[in-house]
PDB file of N, CA and C in Angstrom:
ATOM      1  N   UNK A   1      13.688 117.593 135.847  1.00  0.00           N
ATOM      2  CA  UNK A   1      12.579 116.669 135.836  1.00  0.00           C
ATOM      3  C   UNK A   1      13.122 115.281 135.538  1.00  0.00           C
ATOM      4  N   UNK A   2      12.565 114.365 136.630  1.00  0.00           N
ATOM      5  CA  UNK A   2      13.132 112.936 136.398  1.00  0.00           C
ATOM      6  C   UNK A   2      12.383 111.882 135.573  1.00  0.00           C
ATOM      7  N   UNK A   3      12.230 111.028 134.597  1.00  0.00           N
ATOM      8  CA  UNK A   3      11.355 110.335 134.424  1.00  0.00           C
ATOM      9  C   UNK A   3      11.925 109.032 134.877  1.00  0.00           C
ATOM     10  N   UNK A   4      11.637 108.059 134.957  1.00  0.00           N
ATOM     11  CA  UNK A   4      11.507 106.533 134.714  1.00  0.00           C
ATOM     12  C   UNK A   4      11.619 105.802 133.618  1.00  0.00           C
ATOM     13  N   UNK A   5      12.366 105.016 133.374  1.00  0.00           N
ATOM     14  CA  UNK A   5      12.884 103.765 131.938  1.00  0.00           C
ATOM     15  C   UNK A   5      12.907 102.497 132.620  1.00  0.00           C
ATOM     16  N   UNK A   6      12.393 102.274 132.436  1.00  0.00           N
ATOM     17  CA  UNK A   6      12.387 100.310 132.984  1.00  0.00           C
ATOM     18  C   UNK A   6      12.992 100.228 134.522  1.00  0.00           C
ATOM     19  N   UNK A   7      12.706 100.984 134.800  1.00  0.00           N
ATOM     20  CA  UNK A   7      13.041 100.997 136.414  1.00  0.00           C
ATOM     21  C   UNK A   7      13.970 102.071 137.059  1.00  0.00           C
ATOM     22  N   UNK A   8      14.598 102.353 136.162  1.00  0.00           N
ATOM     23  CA  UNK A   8      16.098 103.727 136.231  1.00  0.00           C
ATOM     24  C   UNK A   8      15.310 104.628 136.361  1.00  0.00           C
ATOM     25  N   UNK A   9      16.116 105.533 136.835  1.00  0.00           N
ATOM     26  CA  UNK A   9      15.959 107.124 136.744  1.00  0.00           C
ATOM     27  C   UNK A   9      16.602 107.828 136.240  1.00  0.00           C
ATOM     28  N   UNK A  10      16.200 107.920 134.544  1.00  0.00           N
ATOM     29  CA  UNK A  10      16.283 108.508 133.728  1.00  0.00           C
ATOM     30  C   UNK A  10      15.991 110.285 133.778  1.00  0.00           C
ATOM     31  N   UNK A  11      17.186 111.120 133.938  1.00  0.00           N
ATOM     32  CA  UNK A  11      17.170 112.638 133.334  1.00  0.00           C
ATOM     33  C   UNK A  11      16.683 112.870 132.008  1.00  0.00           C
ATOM     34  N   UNK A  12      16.139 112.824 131.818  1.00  0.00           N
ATOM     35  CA  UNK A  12      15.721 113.014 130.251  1.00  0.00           C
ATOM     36  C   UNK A  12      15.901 114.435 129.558  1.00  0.00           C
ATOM     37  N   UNK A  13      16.118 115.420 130.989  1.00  0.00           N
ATOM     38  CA  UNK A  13      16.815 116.976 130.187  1.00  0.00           C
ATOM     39  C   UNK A  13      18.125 116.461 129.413  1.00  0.00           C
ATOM     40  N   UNK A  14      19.031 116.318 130.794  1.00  0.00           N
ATOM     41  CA  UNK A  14      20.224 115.970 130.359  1.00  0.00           C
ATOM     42  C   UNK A  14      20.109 115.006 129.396  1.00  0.00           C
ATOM     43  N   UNK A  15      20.227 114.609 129.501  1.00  0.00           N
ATOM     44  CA  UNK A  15      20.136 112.990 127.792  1.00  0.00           C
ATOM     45  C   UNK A  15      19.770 113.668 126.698  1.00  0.00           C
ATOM     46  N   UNK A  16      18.738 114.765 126.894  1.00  0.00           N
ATOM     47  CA  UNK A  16      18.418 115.891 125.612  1.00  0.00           C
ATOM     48  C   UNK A  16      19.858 116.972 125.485  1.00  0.00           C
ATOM     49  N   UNK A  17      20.361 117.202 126.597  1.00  0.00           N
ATOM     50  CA  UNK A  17      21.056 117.989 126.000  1.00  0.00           C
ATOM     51  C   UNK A  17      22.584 117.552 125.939  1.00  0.00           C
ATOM     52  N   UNK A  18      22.674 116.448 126.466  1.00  0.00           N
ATOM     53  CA  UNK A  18      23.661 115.740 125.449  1.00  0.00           C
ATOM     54  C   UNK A  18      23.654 115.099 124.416  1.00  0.00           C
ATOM     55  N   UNK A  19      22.953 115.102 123.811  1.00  0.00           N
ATOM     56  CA  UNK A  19      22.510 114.671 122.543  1.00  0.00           C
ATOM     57  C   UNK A  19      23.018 115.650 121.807  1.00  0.00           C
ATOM     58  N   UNK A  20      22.398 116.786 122.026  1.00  0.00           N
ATOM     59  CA  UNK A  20      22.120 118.010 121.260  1.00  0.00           C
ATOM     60  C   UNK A  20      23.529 119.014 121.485  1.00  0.00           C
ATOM     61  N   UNK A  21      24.214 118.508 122.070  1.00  0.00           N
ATOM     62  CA  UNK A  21      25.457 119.811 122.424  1.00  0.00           C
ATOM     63  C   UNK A  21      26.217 120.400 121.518  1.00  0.00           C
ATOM     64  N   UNK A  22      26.630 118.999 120.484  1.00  0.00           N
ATOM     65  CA  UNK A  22      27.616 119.077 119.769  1.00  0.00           C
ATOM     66  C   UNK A  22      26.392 120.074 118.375  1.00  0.00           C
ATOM     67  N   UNK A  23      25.889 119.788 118.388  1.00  0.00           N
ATOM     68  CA  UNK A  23      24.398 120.595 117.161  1.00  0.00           C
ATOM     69  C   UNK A  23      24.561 122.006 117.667  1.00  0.00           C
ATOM     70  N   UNK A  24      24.409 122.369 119.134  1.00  0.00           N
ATOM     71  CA  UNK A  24      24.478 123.870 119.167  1.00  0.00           C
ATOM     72  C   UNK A  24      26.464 124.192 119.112  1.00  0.00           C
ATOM     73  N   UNK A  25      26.682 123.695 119.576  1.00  0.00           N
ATOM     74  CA  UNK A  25      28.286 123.579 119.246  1.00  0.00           C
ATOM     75  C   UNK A  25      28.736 123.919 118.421  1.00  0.00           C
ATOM     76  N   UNK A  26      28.249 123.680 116.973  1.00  0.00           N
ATOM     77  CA  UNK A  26      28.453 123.700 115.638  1.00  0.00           C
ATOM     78  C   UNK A  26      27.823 124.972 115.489  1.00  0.00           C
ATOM     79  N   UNK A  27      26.482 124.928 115.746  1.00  0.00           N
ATOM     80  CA  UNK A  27      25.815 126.401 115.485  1.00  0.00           C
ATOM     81  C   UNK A  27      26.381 127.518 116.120  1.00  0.00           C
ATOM     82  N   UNK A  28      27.151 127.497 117.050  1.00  0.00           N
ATOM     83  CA  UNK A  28      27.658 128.306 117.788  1.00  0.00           C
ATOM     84  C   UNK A  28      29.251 128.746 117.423  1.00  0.00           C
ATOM     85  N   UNK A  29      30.217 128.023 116.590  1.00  0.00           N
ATOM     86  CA  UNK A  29      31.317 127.911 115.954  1.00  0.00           C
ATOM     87  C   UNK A  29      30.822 128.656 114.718  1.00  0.00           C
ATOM     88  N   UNK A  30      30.001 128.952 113.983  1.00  0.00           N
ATOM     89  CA  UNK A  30      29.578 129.550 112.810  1.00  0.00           C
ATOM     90  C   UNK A  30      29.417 130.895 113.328  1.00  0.00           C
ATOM     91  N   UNK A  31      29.400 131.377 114.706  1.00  0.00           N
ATOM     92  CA  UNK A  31      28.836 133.077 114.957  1.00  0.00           C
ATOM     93  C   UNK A  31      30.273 133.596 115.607  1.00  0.00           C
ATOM     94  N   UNK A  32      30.350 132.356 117.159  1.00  0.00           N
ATOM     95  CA  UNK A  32      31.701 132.862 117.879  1.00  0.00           C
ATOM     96  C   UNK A  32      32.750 131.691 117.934  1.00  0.00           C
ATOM     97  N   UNK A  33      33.321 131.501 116.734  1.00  0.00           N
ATOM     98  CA  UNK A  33      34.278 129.750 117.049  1.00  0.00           C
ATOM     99  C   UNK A  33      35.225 130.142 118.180  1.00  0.00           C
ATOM    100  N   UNK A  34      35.678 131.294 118.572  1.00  0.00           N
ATOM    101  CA  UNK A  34      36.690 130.970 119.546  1.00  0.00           C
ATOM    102  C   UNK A  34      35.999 130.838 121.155  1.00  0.00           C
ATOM    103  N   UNK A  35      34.487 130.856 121.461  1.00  0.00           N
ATOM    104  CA  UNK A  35      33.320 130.698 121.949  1.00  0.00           C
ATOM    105  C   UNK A  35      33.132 129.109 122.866  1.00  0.00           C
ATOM    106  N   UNK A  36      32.784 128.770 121.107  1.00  0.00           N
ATOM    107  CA  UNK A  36      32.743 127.294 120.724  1.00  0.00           C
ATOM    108  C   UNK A  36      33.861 126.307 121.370  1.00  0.00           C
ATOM    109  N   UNK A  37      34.727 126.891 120.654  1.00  0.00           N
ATOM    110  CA  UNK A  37      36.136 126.099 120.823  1.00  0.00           C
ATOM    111  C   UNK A  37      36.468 125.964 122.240  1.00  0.00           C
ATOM    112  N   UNK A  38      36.530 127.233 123.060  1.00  0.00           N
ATOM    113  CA  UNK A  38      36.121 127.180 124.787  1.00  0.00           C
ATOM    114  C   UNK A  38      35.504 126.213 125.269  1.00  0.00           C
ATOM    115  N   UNK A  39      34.357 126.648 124.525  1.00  0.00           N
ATOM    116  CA  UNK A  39      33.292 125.337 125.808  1.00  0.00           C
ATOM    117  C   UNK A  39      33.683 123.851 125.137  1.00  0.00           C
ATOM    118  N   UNK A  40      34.039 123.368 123.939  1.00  0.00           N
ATOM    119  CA  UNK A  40      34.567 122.013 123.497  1.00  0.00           C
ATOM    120  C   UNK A  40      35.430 121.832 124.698  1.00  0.00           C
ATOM    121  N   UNK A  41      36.714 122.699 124.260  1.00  0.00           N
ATOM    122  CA  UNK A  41      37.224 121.879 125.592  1.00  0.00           C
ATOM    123  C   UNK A  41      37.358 121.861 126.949  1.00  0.00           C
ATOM    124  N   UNK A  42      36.300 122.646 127.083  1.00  0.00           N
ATOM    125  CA  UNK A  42      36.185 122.300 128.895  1.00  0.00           C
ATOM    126  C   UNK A  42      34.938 121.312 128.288  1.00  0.00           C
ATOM    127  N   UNK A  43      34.483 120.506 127.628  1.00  0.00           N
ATOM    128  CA  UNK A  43      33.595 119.688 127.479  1.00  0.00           C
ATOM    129  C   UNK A  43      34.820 118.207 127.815  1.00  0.00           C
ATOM    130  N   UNK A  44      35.540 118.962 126.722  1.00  0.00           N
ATOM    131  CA  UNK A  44      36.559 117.503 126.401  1.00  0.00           C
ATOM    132  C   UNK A  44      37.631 117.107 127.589  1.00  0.00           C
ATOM    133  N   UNK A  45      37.776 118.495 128.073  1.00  0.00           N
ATOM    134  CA  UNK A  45      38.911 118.095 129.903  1.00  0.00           C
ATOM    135  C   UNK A  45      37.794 117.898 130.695  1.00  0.00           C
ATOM    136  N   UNK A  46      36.214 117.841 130.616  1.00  0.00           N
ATOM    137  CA  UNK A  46      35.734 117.453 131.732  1.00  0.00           C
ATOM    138  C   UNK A  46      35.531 118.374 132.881  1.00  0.00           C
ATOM    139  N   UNK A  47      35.701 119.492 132.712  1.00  0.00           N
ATOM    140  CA  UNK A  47      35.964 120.284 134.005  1.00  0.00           C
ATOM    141  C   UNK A  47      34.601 121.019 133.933  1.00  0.00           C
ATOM    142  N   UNK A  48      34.014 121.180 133.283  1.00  0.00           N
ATOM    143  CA  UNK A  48      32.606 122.037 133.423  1.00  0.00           C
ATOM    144  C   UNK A  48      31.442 120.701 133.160  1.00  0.00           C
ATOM    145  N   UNK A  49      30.430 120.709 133.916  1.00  0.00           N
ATOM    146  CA  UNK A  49      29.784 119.792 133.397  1.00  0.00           C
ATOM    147  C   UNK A  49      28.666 120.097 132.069  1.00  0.00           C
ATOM    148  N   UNK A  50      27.787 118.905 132.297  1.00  0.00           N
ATOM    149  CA  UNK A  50      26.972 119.210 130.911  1.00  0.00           C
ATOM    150  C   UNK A  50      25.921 120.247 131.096  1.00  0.00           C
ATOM    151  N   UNK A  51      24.890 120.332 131.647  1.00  0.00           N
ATOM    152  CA  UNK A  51      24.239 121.643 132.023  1.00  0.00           C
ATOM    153  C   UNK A  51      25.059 122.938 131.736  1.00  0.00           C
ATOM    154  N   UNK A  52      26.079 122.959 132.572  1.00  0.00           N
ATOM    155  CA  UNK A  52      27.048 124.572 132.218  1.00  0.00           C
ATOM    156  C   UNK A  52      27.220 124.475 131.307  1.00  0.00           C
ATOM    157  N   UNK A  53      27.621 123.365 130.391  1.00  0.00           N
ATOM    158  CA  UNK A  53      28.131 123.803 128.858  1.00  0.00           C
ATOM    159  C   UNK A  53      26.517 124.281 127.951  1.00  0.00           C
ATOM    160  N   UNK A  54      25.933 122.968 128.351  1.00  0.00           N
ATOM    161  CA  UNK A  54      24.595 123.761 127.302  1.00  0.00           C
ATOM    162  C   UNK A  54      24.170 125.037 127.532  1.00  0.00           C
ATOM    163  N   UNK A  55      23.948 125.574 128.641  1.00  0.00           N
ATOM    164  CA  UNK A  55      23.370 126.681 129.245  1.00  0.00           C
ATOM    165  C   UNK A  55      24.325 127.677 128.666  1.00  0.00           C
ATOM    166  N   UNK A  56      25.530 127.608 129.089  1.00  0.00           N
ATOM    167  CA  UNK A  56      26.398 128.987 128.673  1.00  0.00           C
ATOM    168  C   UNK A  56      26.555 128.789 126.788  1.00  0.00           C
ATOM    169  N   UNK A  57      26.560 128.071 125.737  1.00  0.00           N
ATOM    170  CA  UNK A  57      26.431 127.644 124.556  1.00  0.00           C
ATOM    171  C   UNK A  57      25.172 127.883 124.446  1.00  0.00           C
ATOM    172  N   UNK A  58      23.836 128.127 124.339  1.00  0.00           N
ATOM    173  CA  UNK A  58      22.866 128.667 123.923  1.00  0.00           C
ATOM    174  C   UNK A  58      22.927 130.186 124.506  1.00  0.00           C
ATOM    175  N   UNK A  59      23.509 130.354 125.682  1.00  0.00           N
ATOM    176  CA  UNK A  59      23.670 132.267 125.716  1.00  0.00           C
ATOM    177  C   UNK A  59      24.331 132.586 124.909  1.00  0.00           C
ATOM    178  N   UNK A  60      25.776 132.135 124.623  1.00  0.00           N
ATOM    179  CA  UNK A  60      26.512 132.829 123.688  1.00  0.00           C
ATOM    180  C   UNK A  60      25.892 132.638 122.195  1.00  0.00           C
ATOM    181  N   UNK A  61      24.716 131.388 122.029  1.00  0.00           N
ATOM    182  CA  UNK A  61      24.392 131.784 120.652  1.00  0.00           C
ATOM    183  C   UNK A  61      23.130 132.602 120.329  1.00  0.00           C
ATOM    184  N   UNK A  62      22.518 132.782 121.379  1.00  0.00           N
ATOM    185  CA  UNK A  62      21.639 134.161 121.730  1.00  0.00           C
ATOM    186  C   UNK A  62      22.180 135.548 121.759  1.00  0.00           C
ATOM    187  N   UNK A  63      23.410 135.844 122.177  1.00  0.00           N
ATOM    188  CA  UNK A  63      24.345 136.933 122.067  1.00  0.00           C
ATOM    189  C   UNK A  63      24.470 137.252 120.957  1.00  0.00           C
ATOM    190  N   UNK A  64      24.844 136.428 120.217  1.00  0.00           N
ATOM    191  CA  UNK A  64      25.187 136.344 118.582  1.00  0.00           C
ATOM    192  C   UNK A  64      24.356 136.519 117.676  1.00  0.00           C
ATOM    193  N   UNK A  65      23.263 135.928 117.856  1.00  0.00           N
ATOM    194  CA  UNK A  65      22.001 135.794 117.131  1.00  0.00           C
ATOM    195  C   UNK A  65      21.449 137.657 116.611  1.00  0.00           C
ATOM    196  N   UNK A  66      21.824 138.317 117.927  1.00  0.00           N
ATOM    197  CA  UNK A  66      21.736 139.705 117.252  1.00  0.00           C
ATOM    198  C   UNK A  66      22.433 140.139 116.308  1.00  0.00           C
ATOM    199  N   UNK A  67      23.827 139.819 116.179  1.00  0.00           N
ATOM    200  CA  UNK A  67      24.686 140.561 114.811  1.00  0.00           C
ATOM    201  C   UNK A  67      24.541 140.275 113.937  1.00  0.00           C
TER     202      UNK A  67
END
């Protein structure tokens, strides 16, 4: 979903969930850090984008969330 900012076309998912990555990131290093530590750095080489990282980082902390 796209919104509008002073004329741009503002993602406002994405902008939410880059905001928020490094928050489930953290929450997600507390259940599976070697998980975590994965998706950091394909965050940090750039090679996965932001959607894949949030998306696969809230499964794995849904996975977890059961044990």
């Amino acid at each position: 979903m796209q919104k509008v900012n002073d004329g741009f076309p503002i993602d406002v998912e994405l902008l939410h969930q880059m905001e928020y990555l490094p928050v489930k990131l953290a929450e997600l290093a507390e259940k599976n850090p070697a998980g975590a530590l994965e998706l950091l750095k394909a965050w940090g080489n750039r090679t996965k984008p932001i959607r894949h990282l949030w998306n696969n980082t809230l499964k794995l902390i849904e996975q977890h969330s059961h044990d």
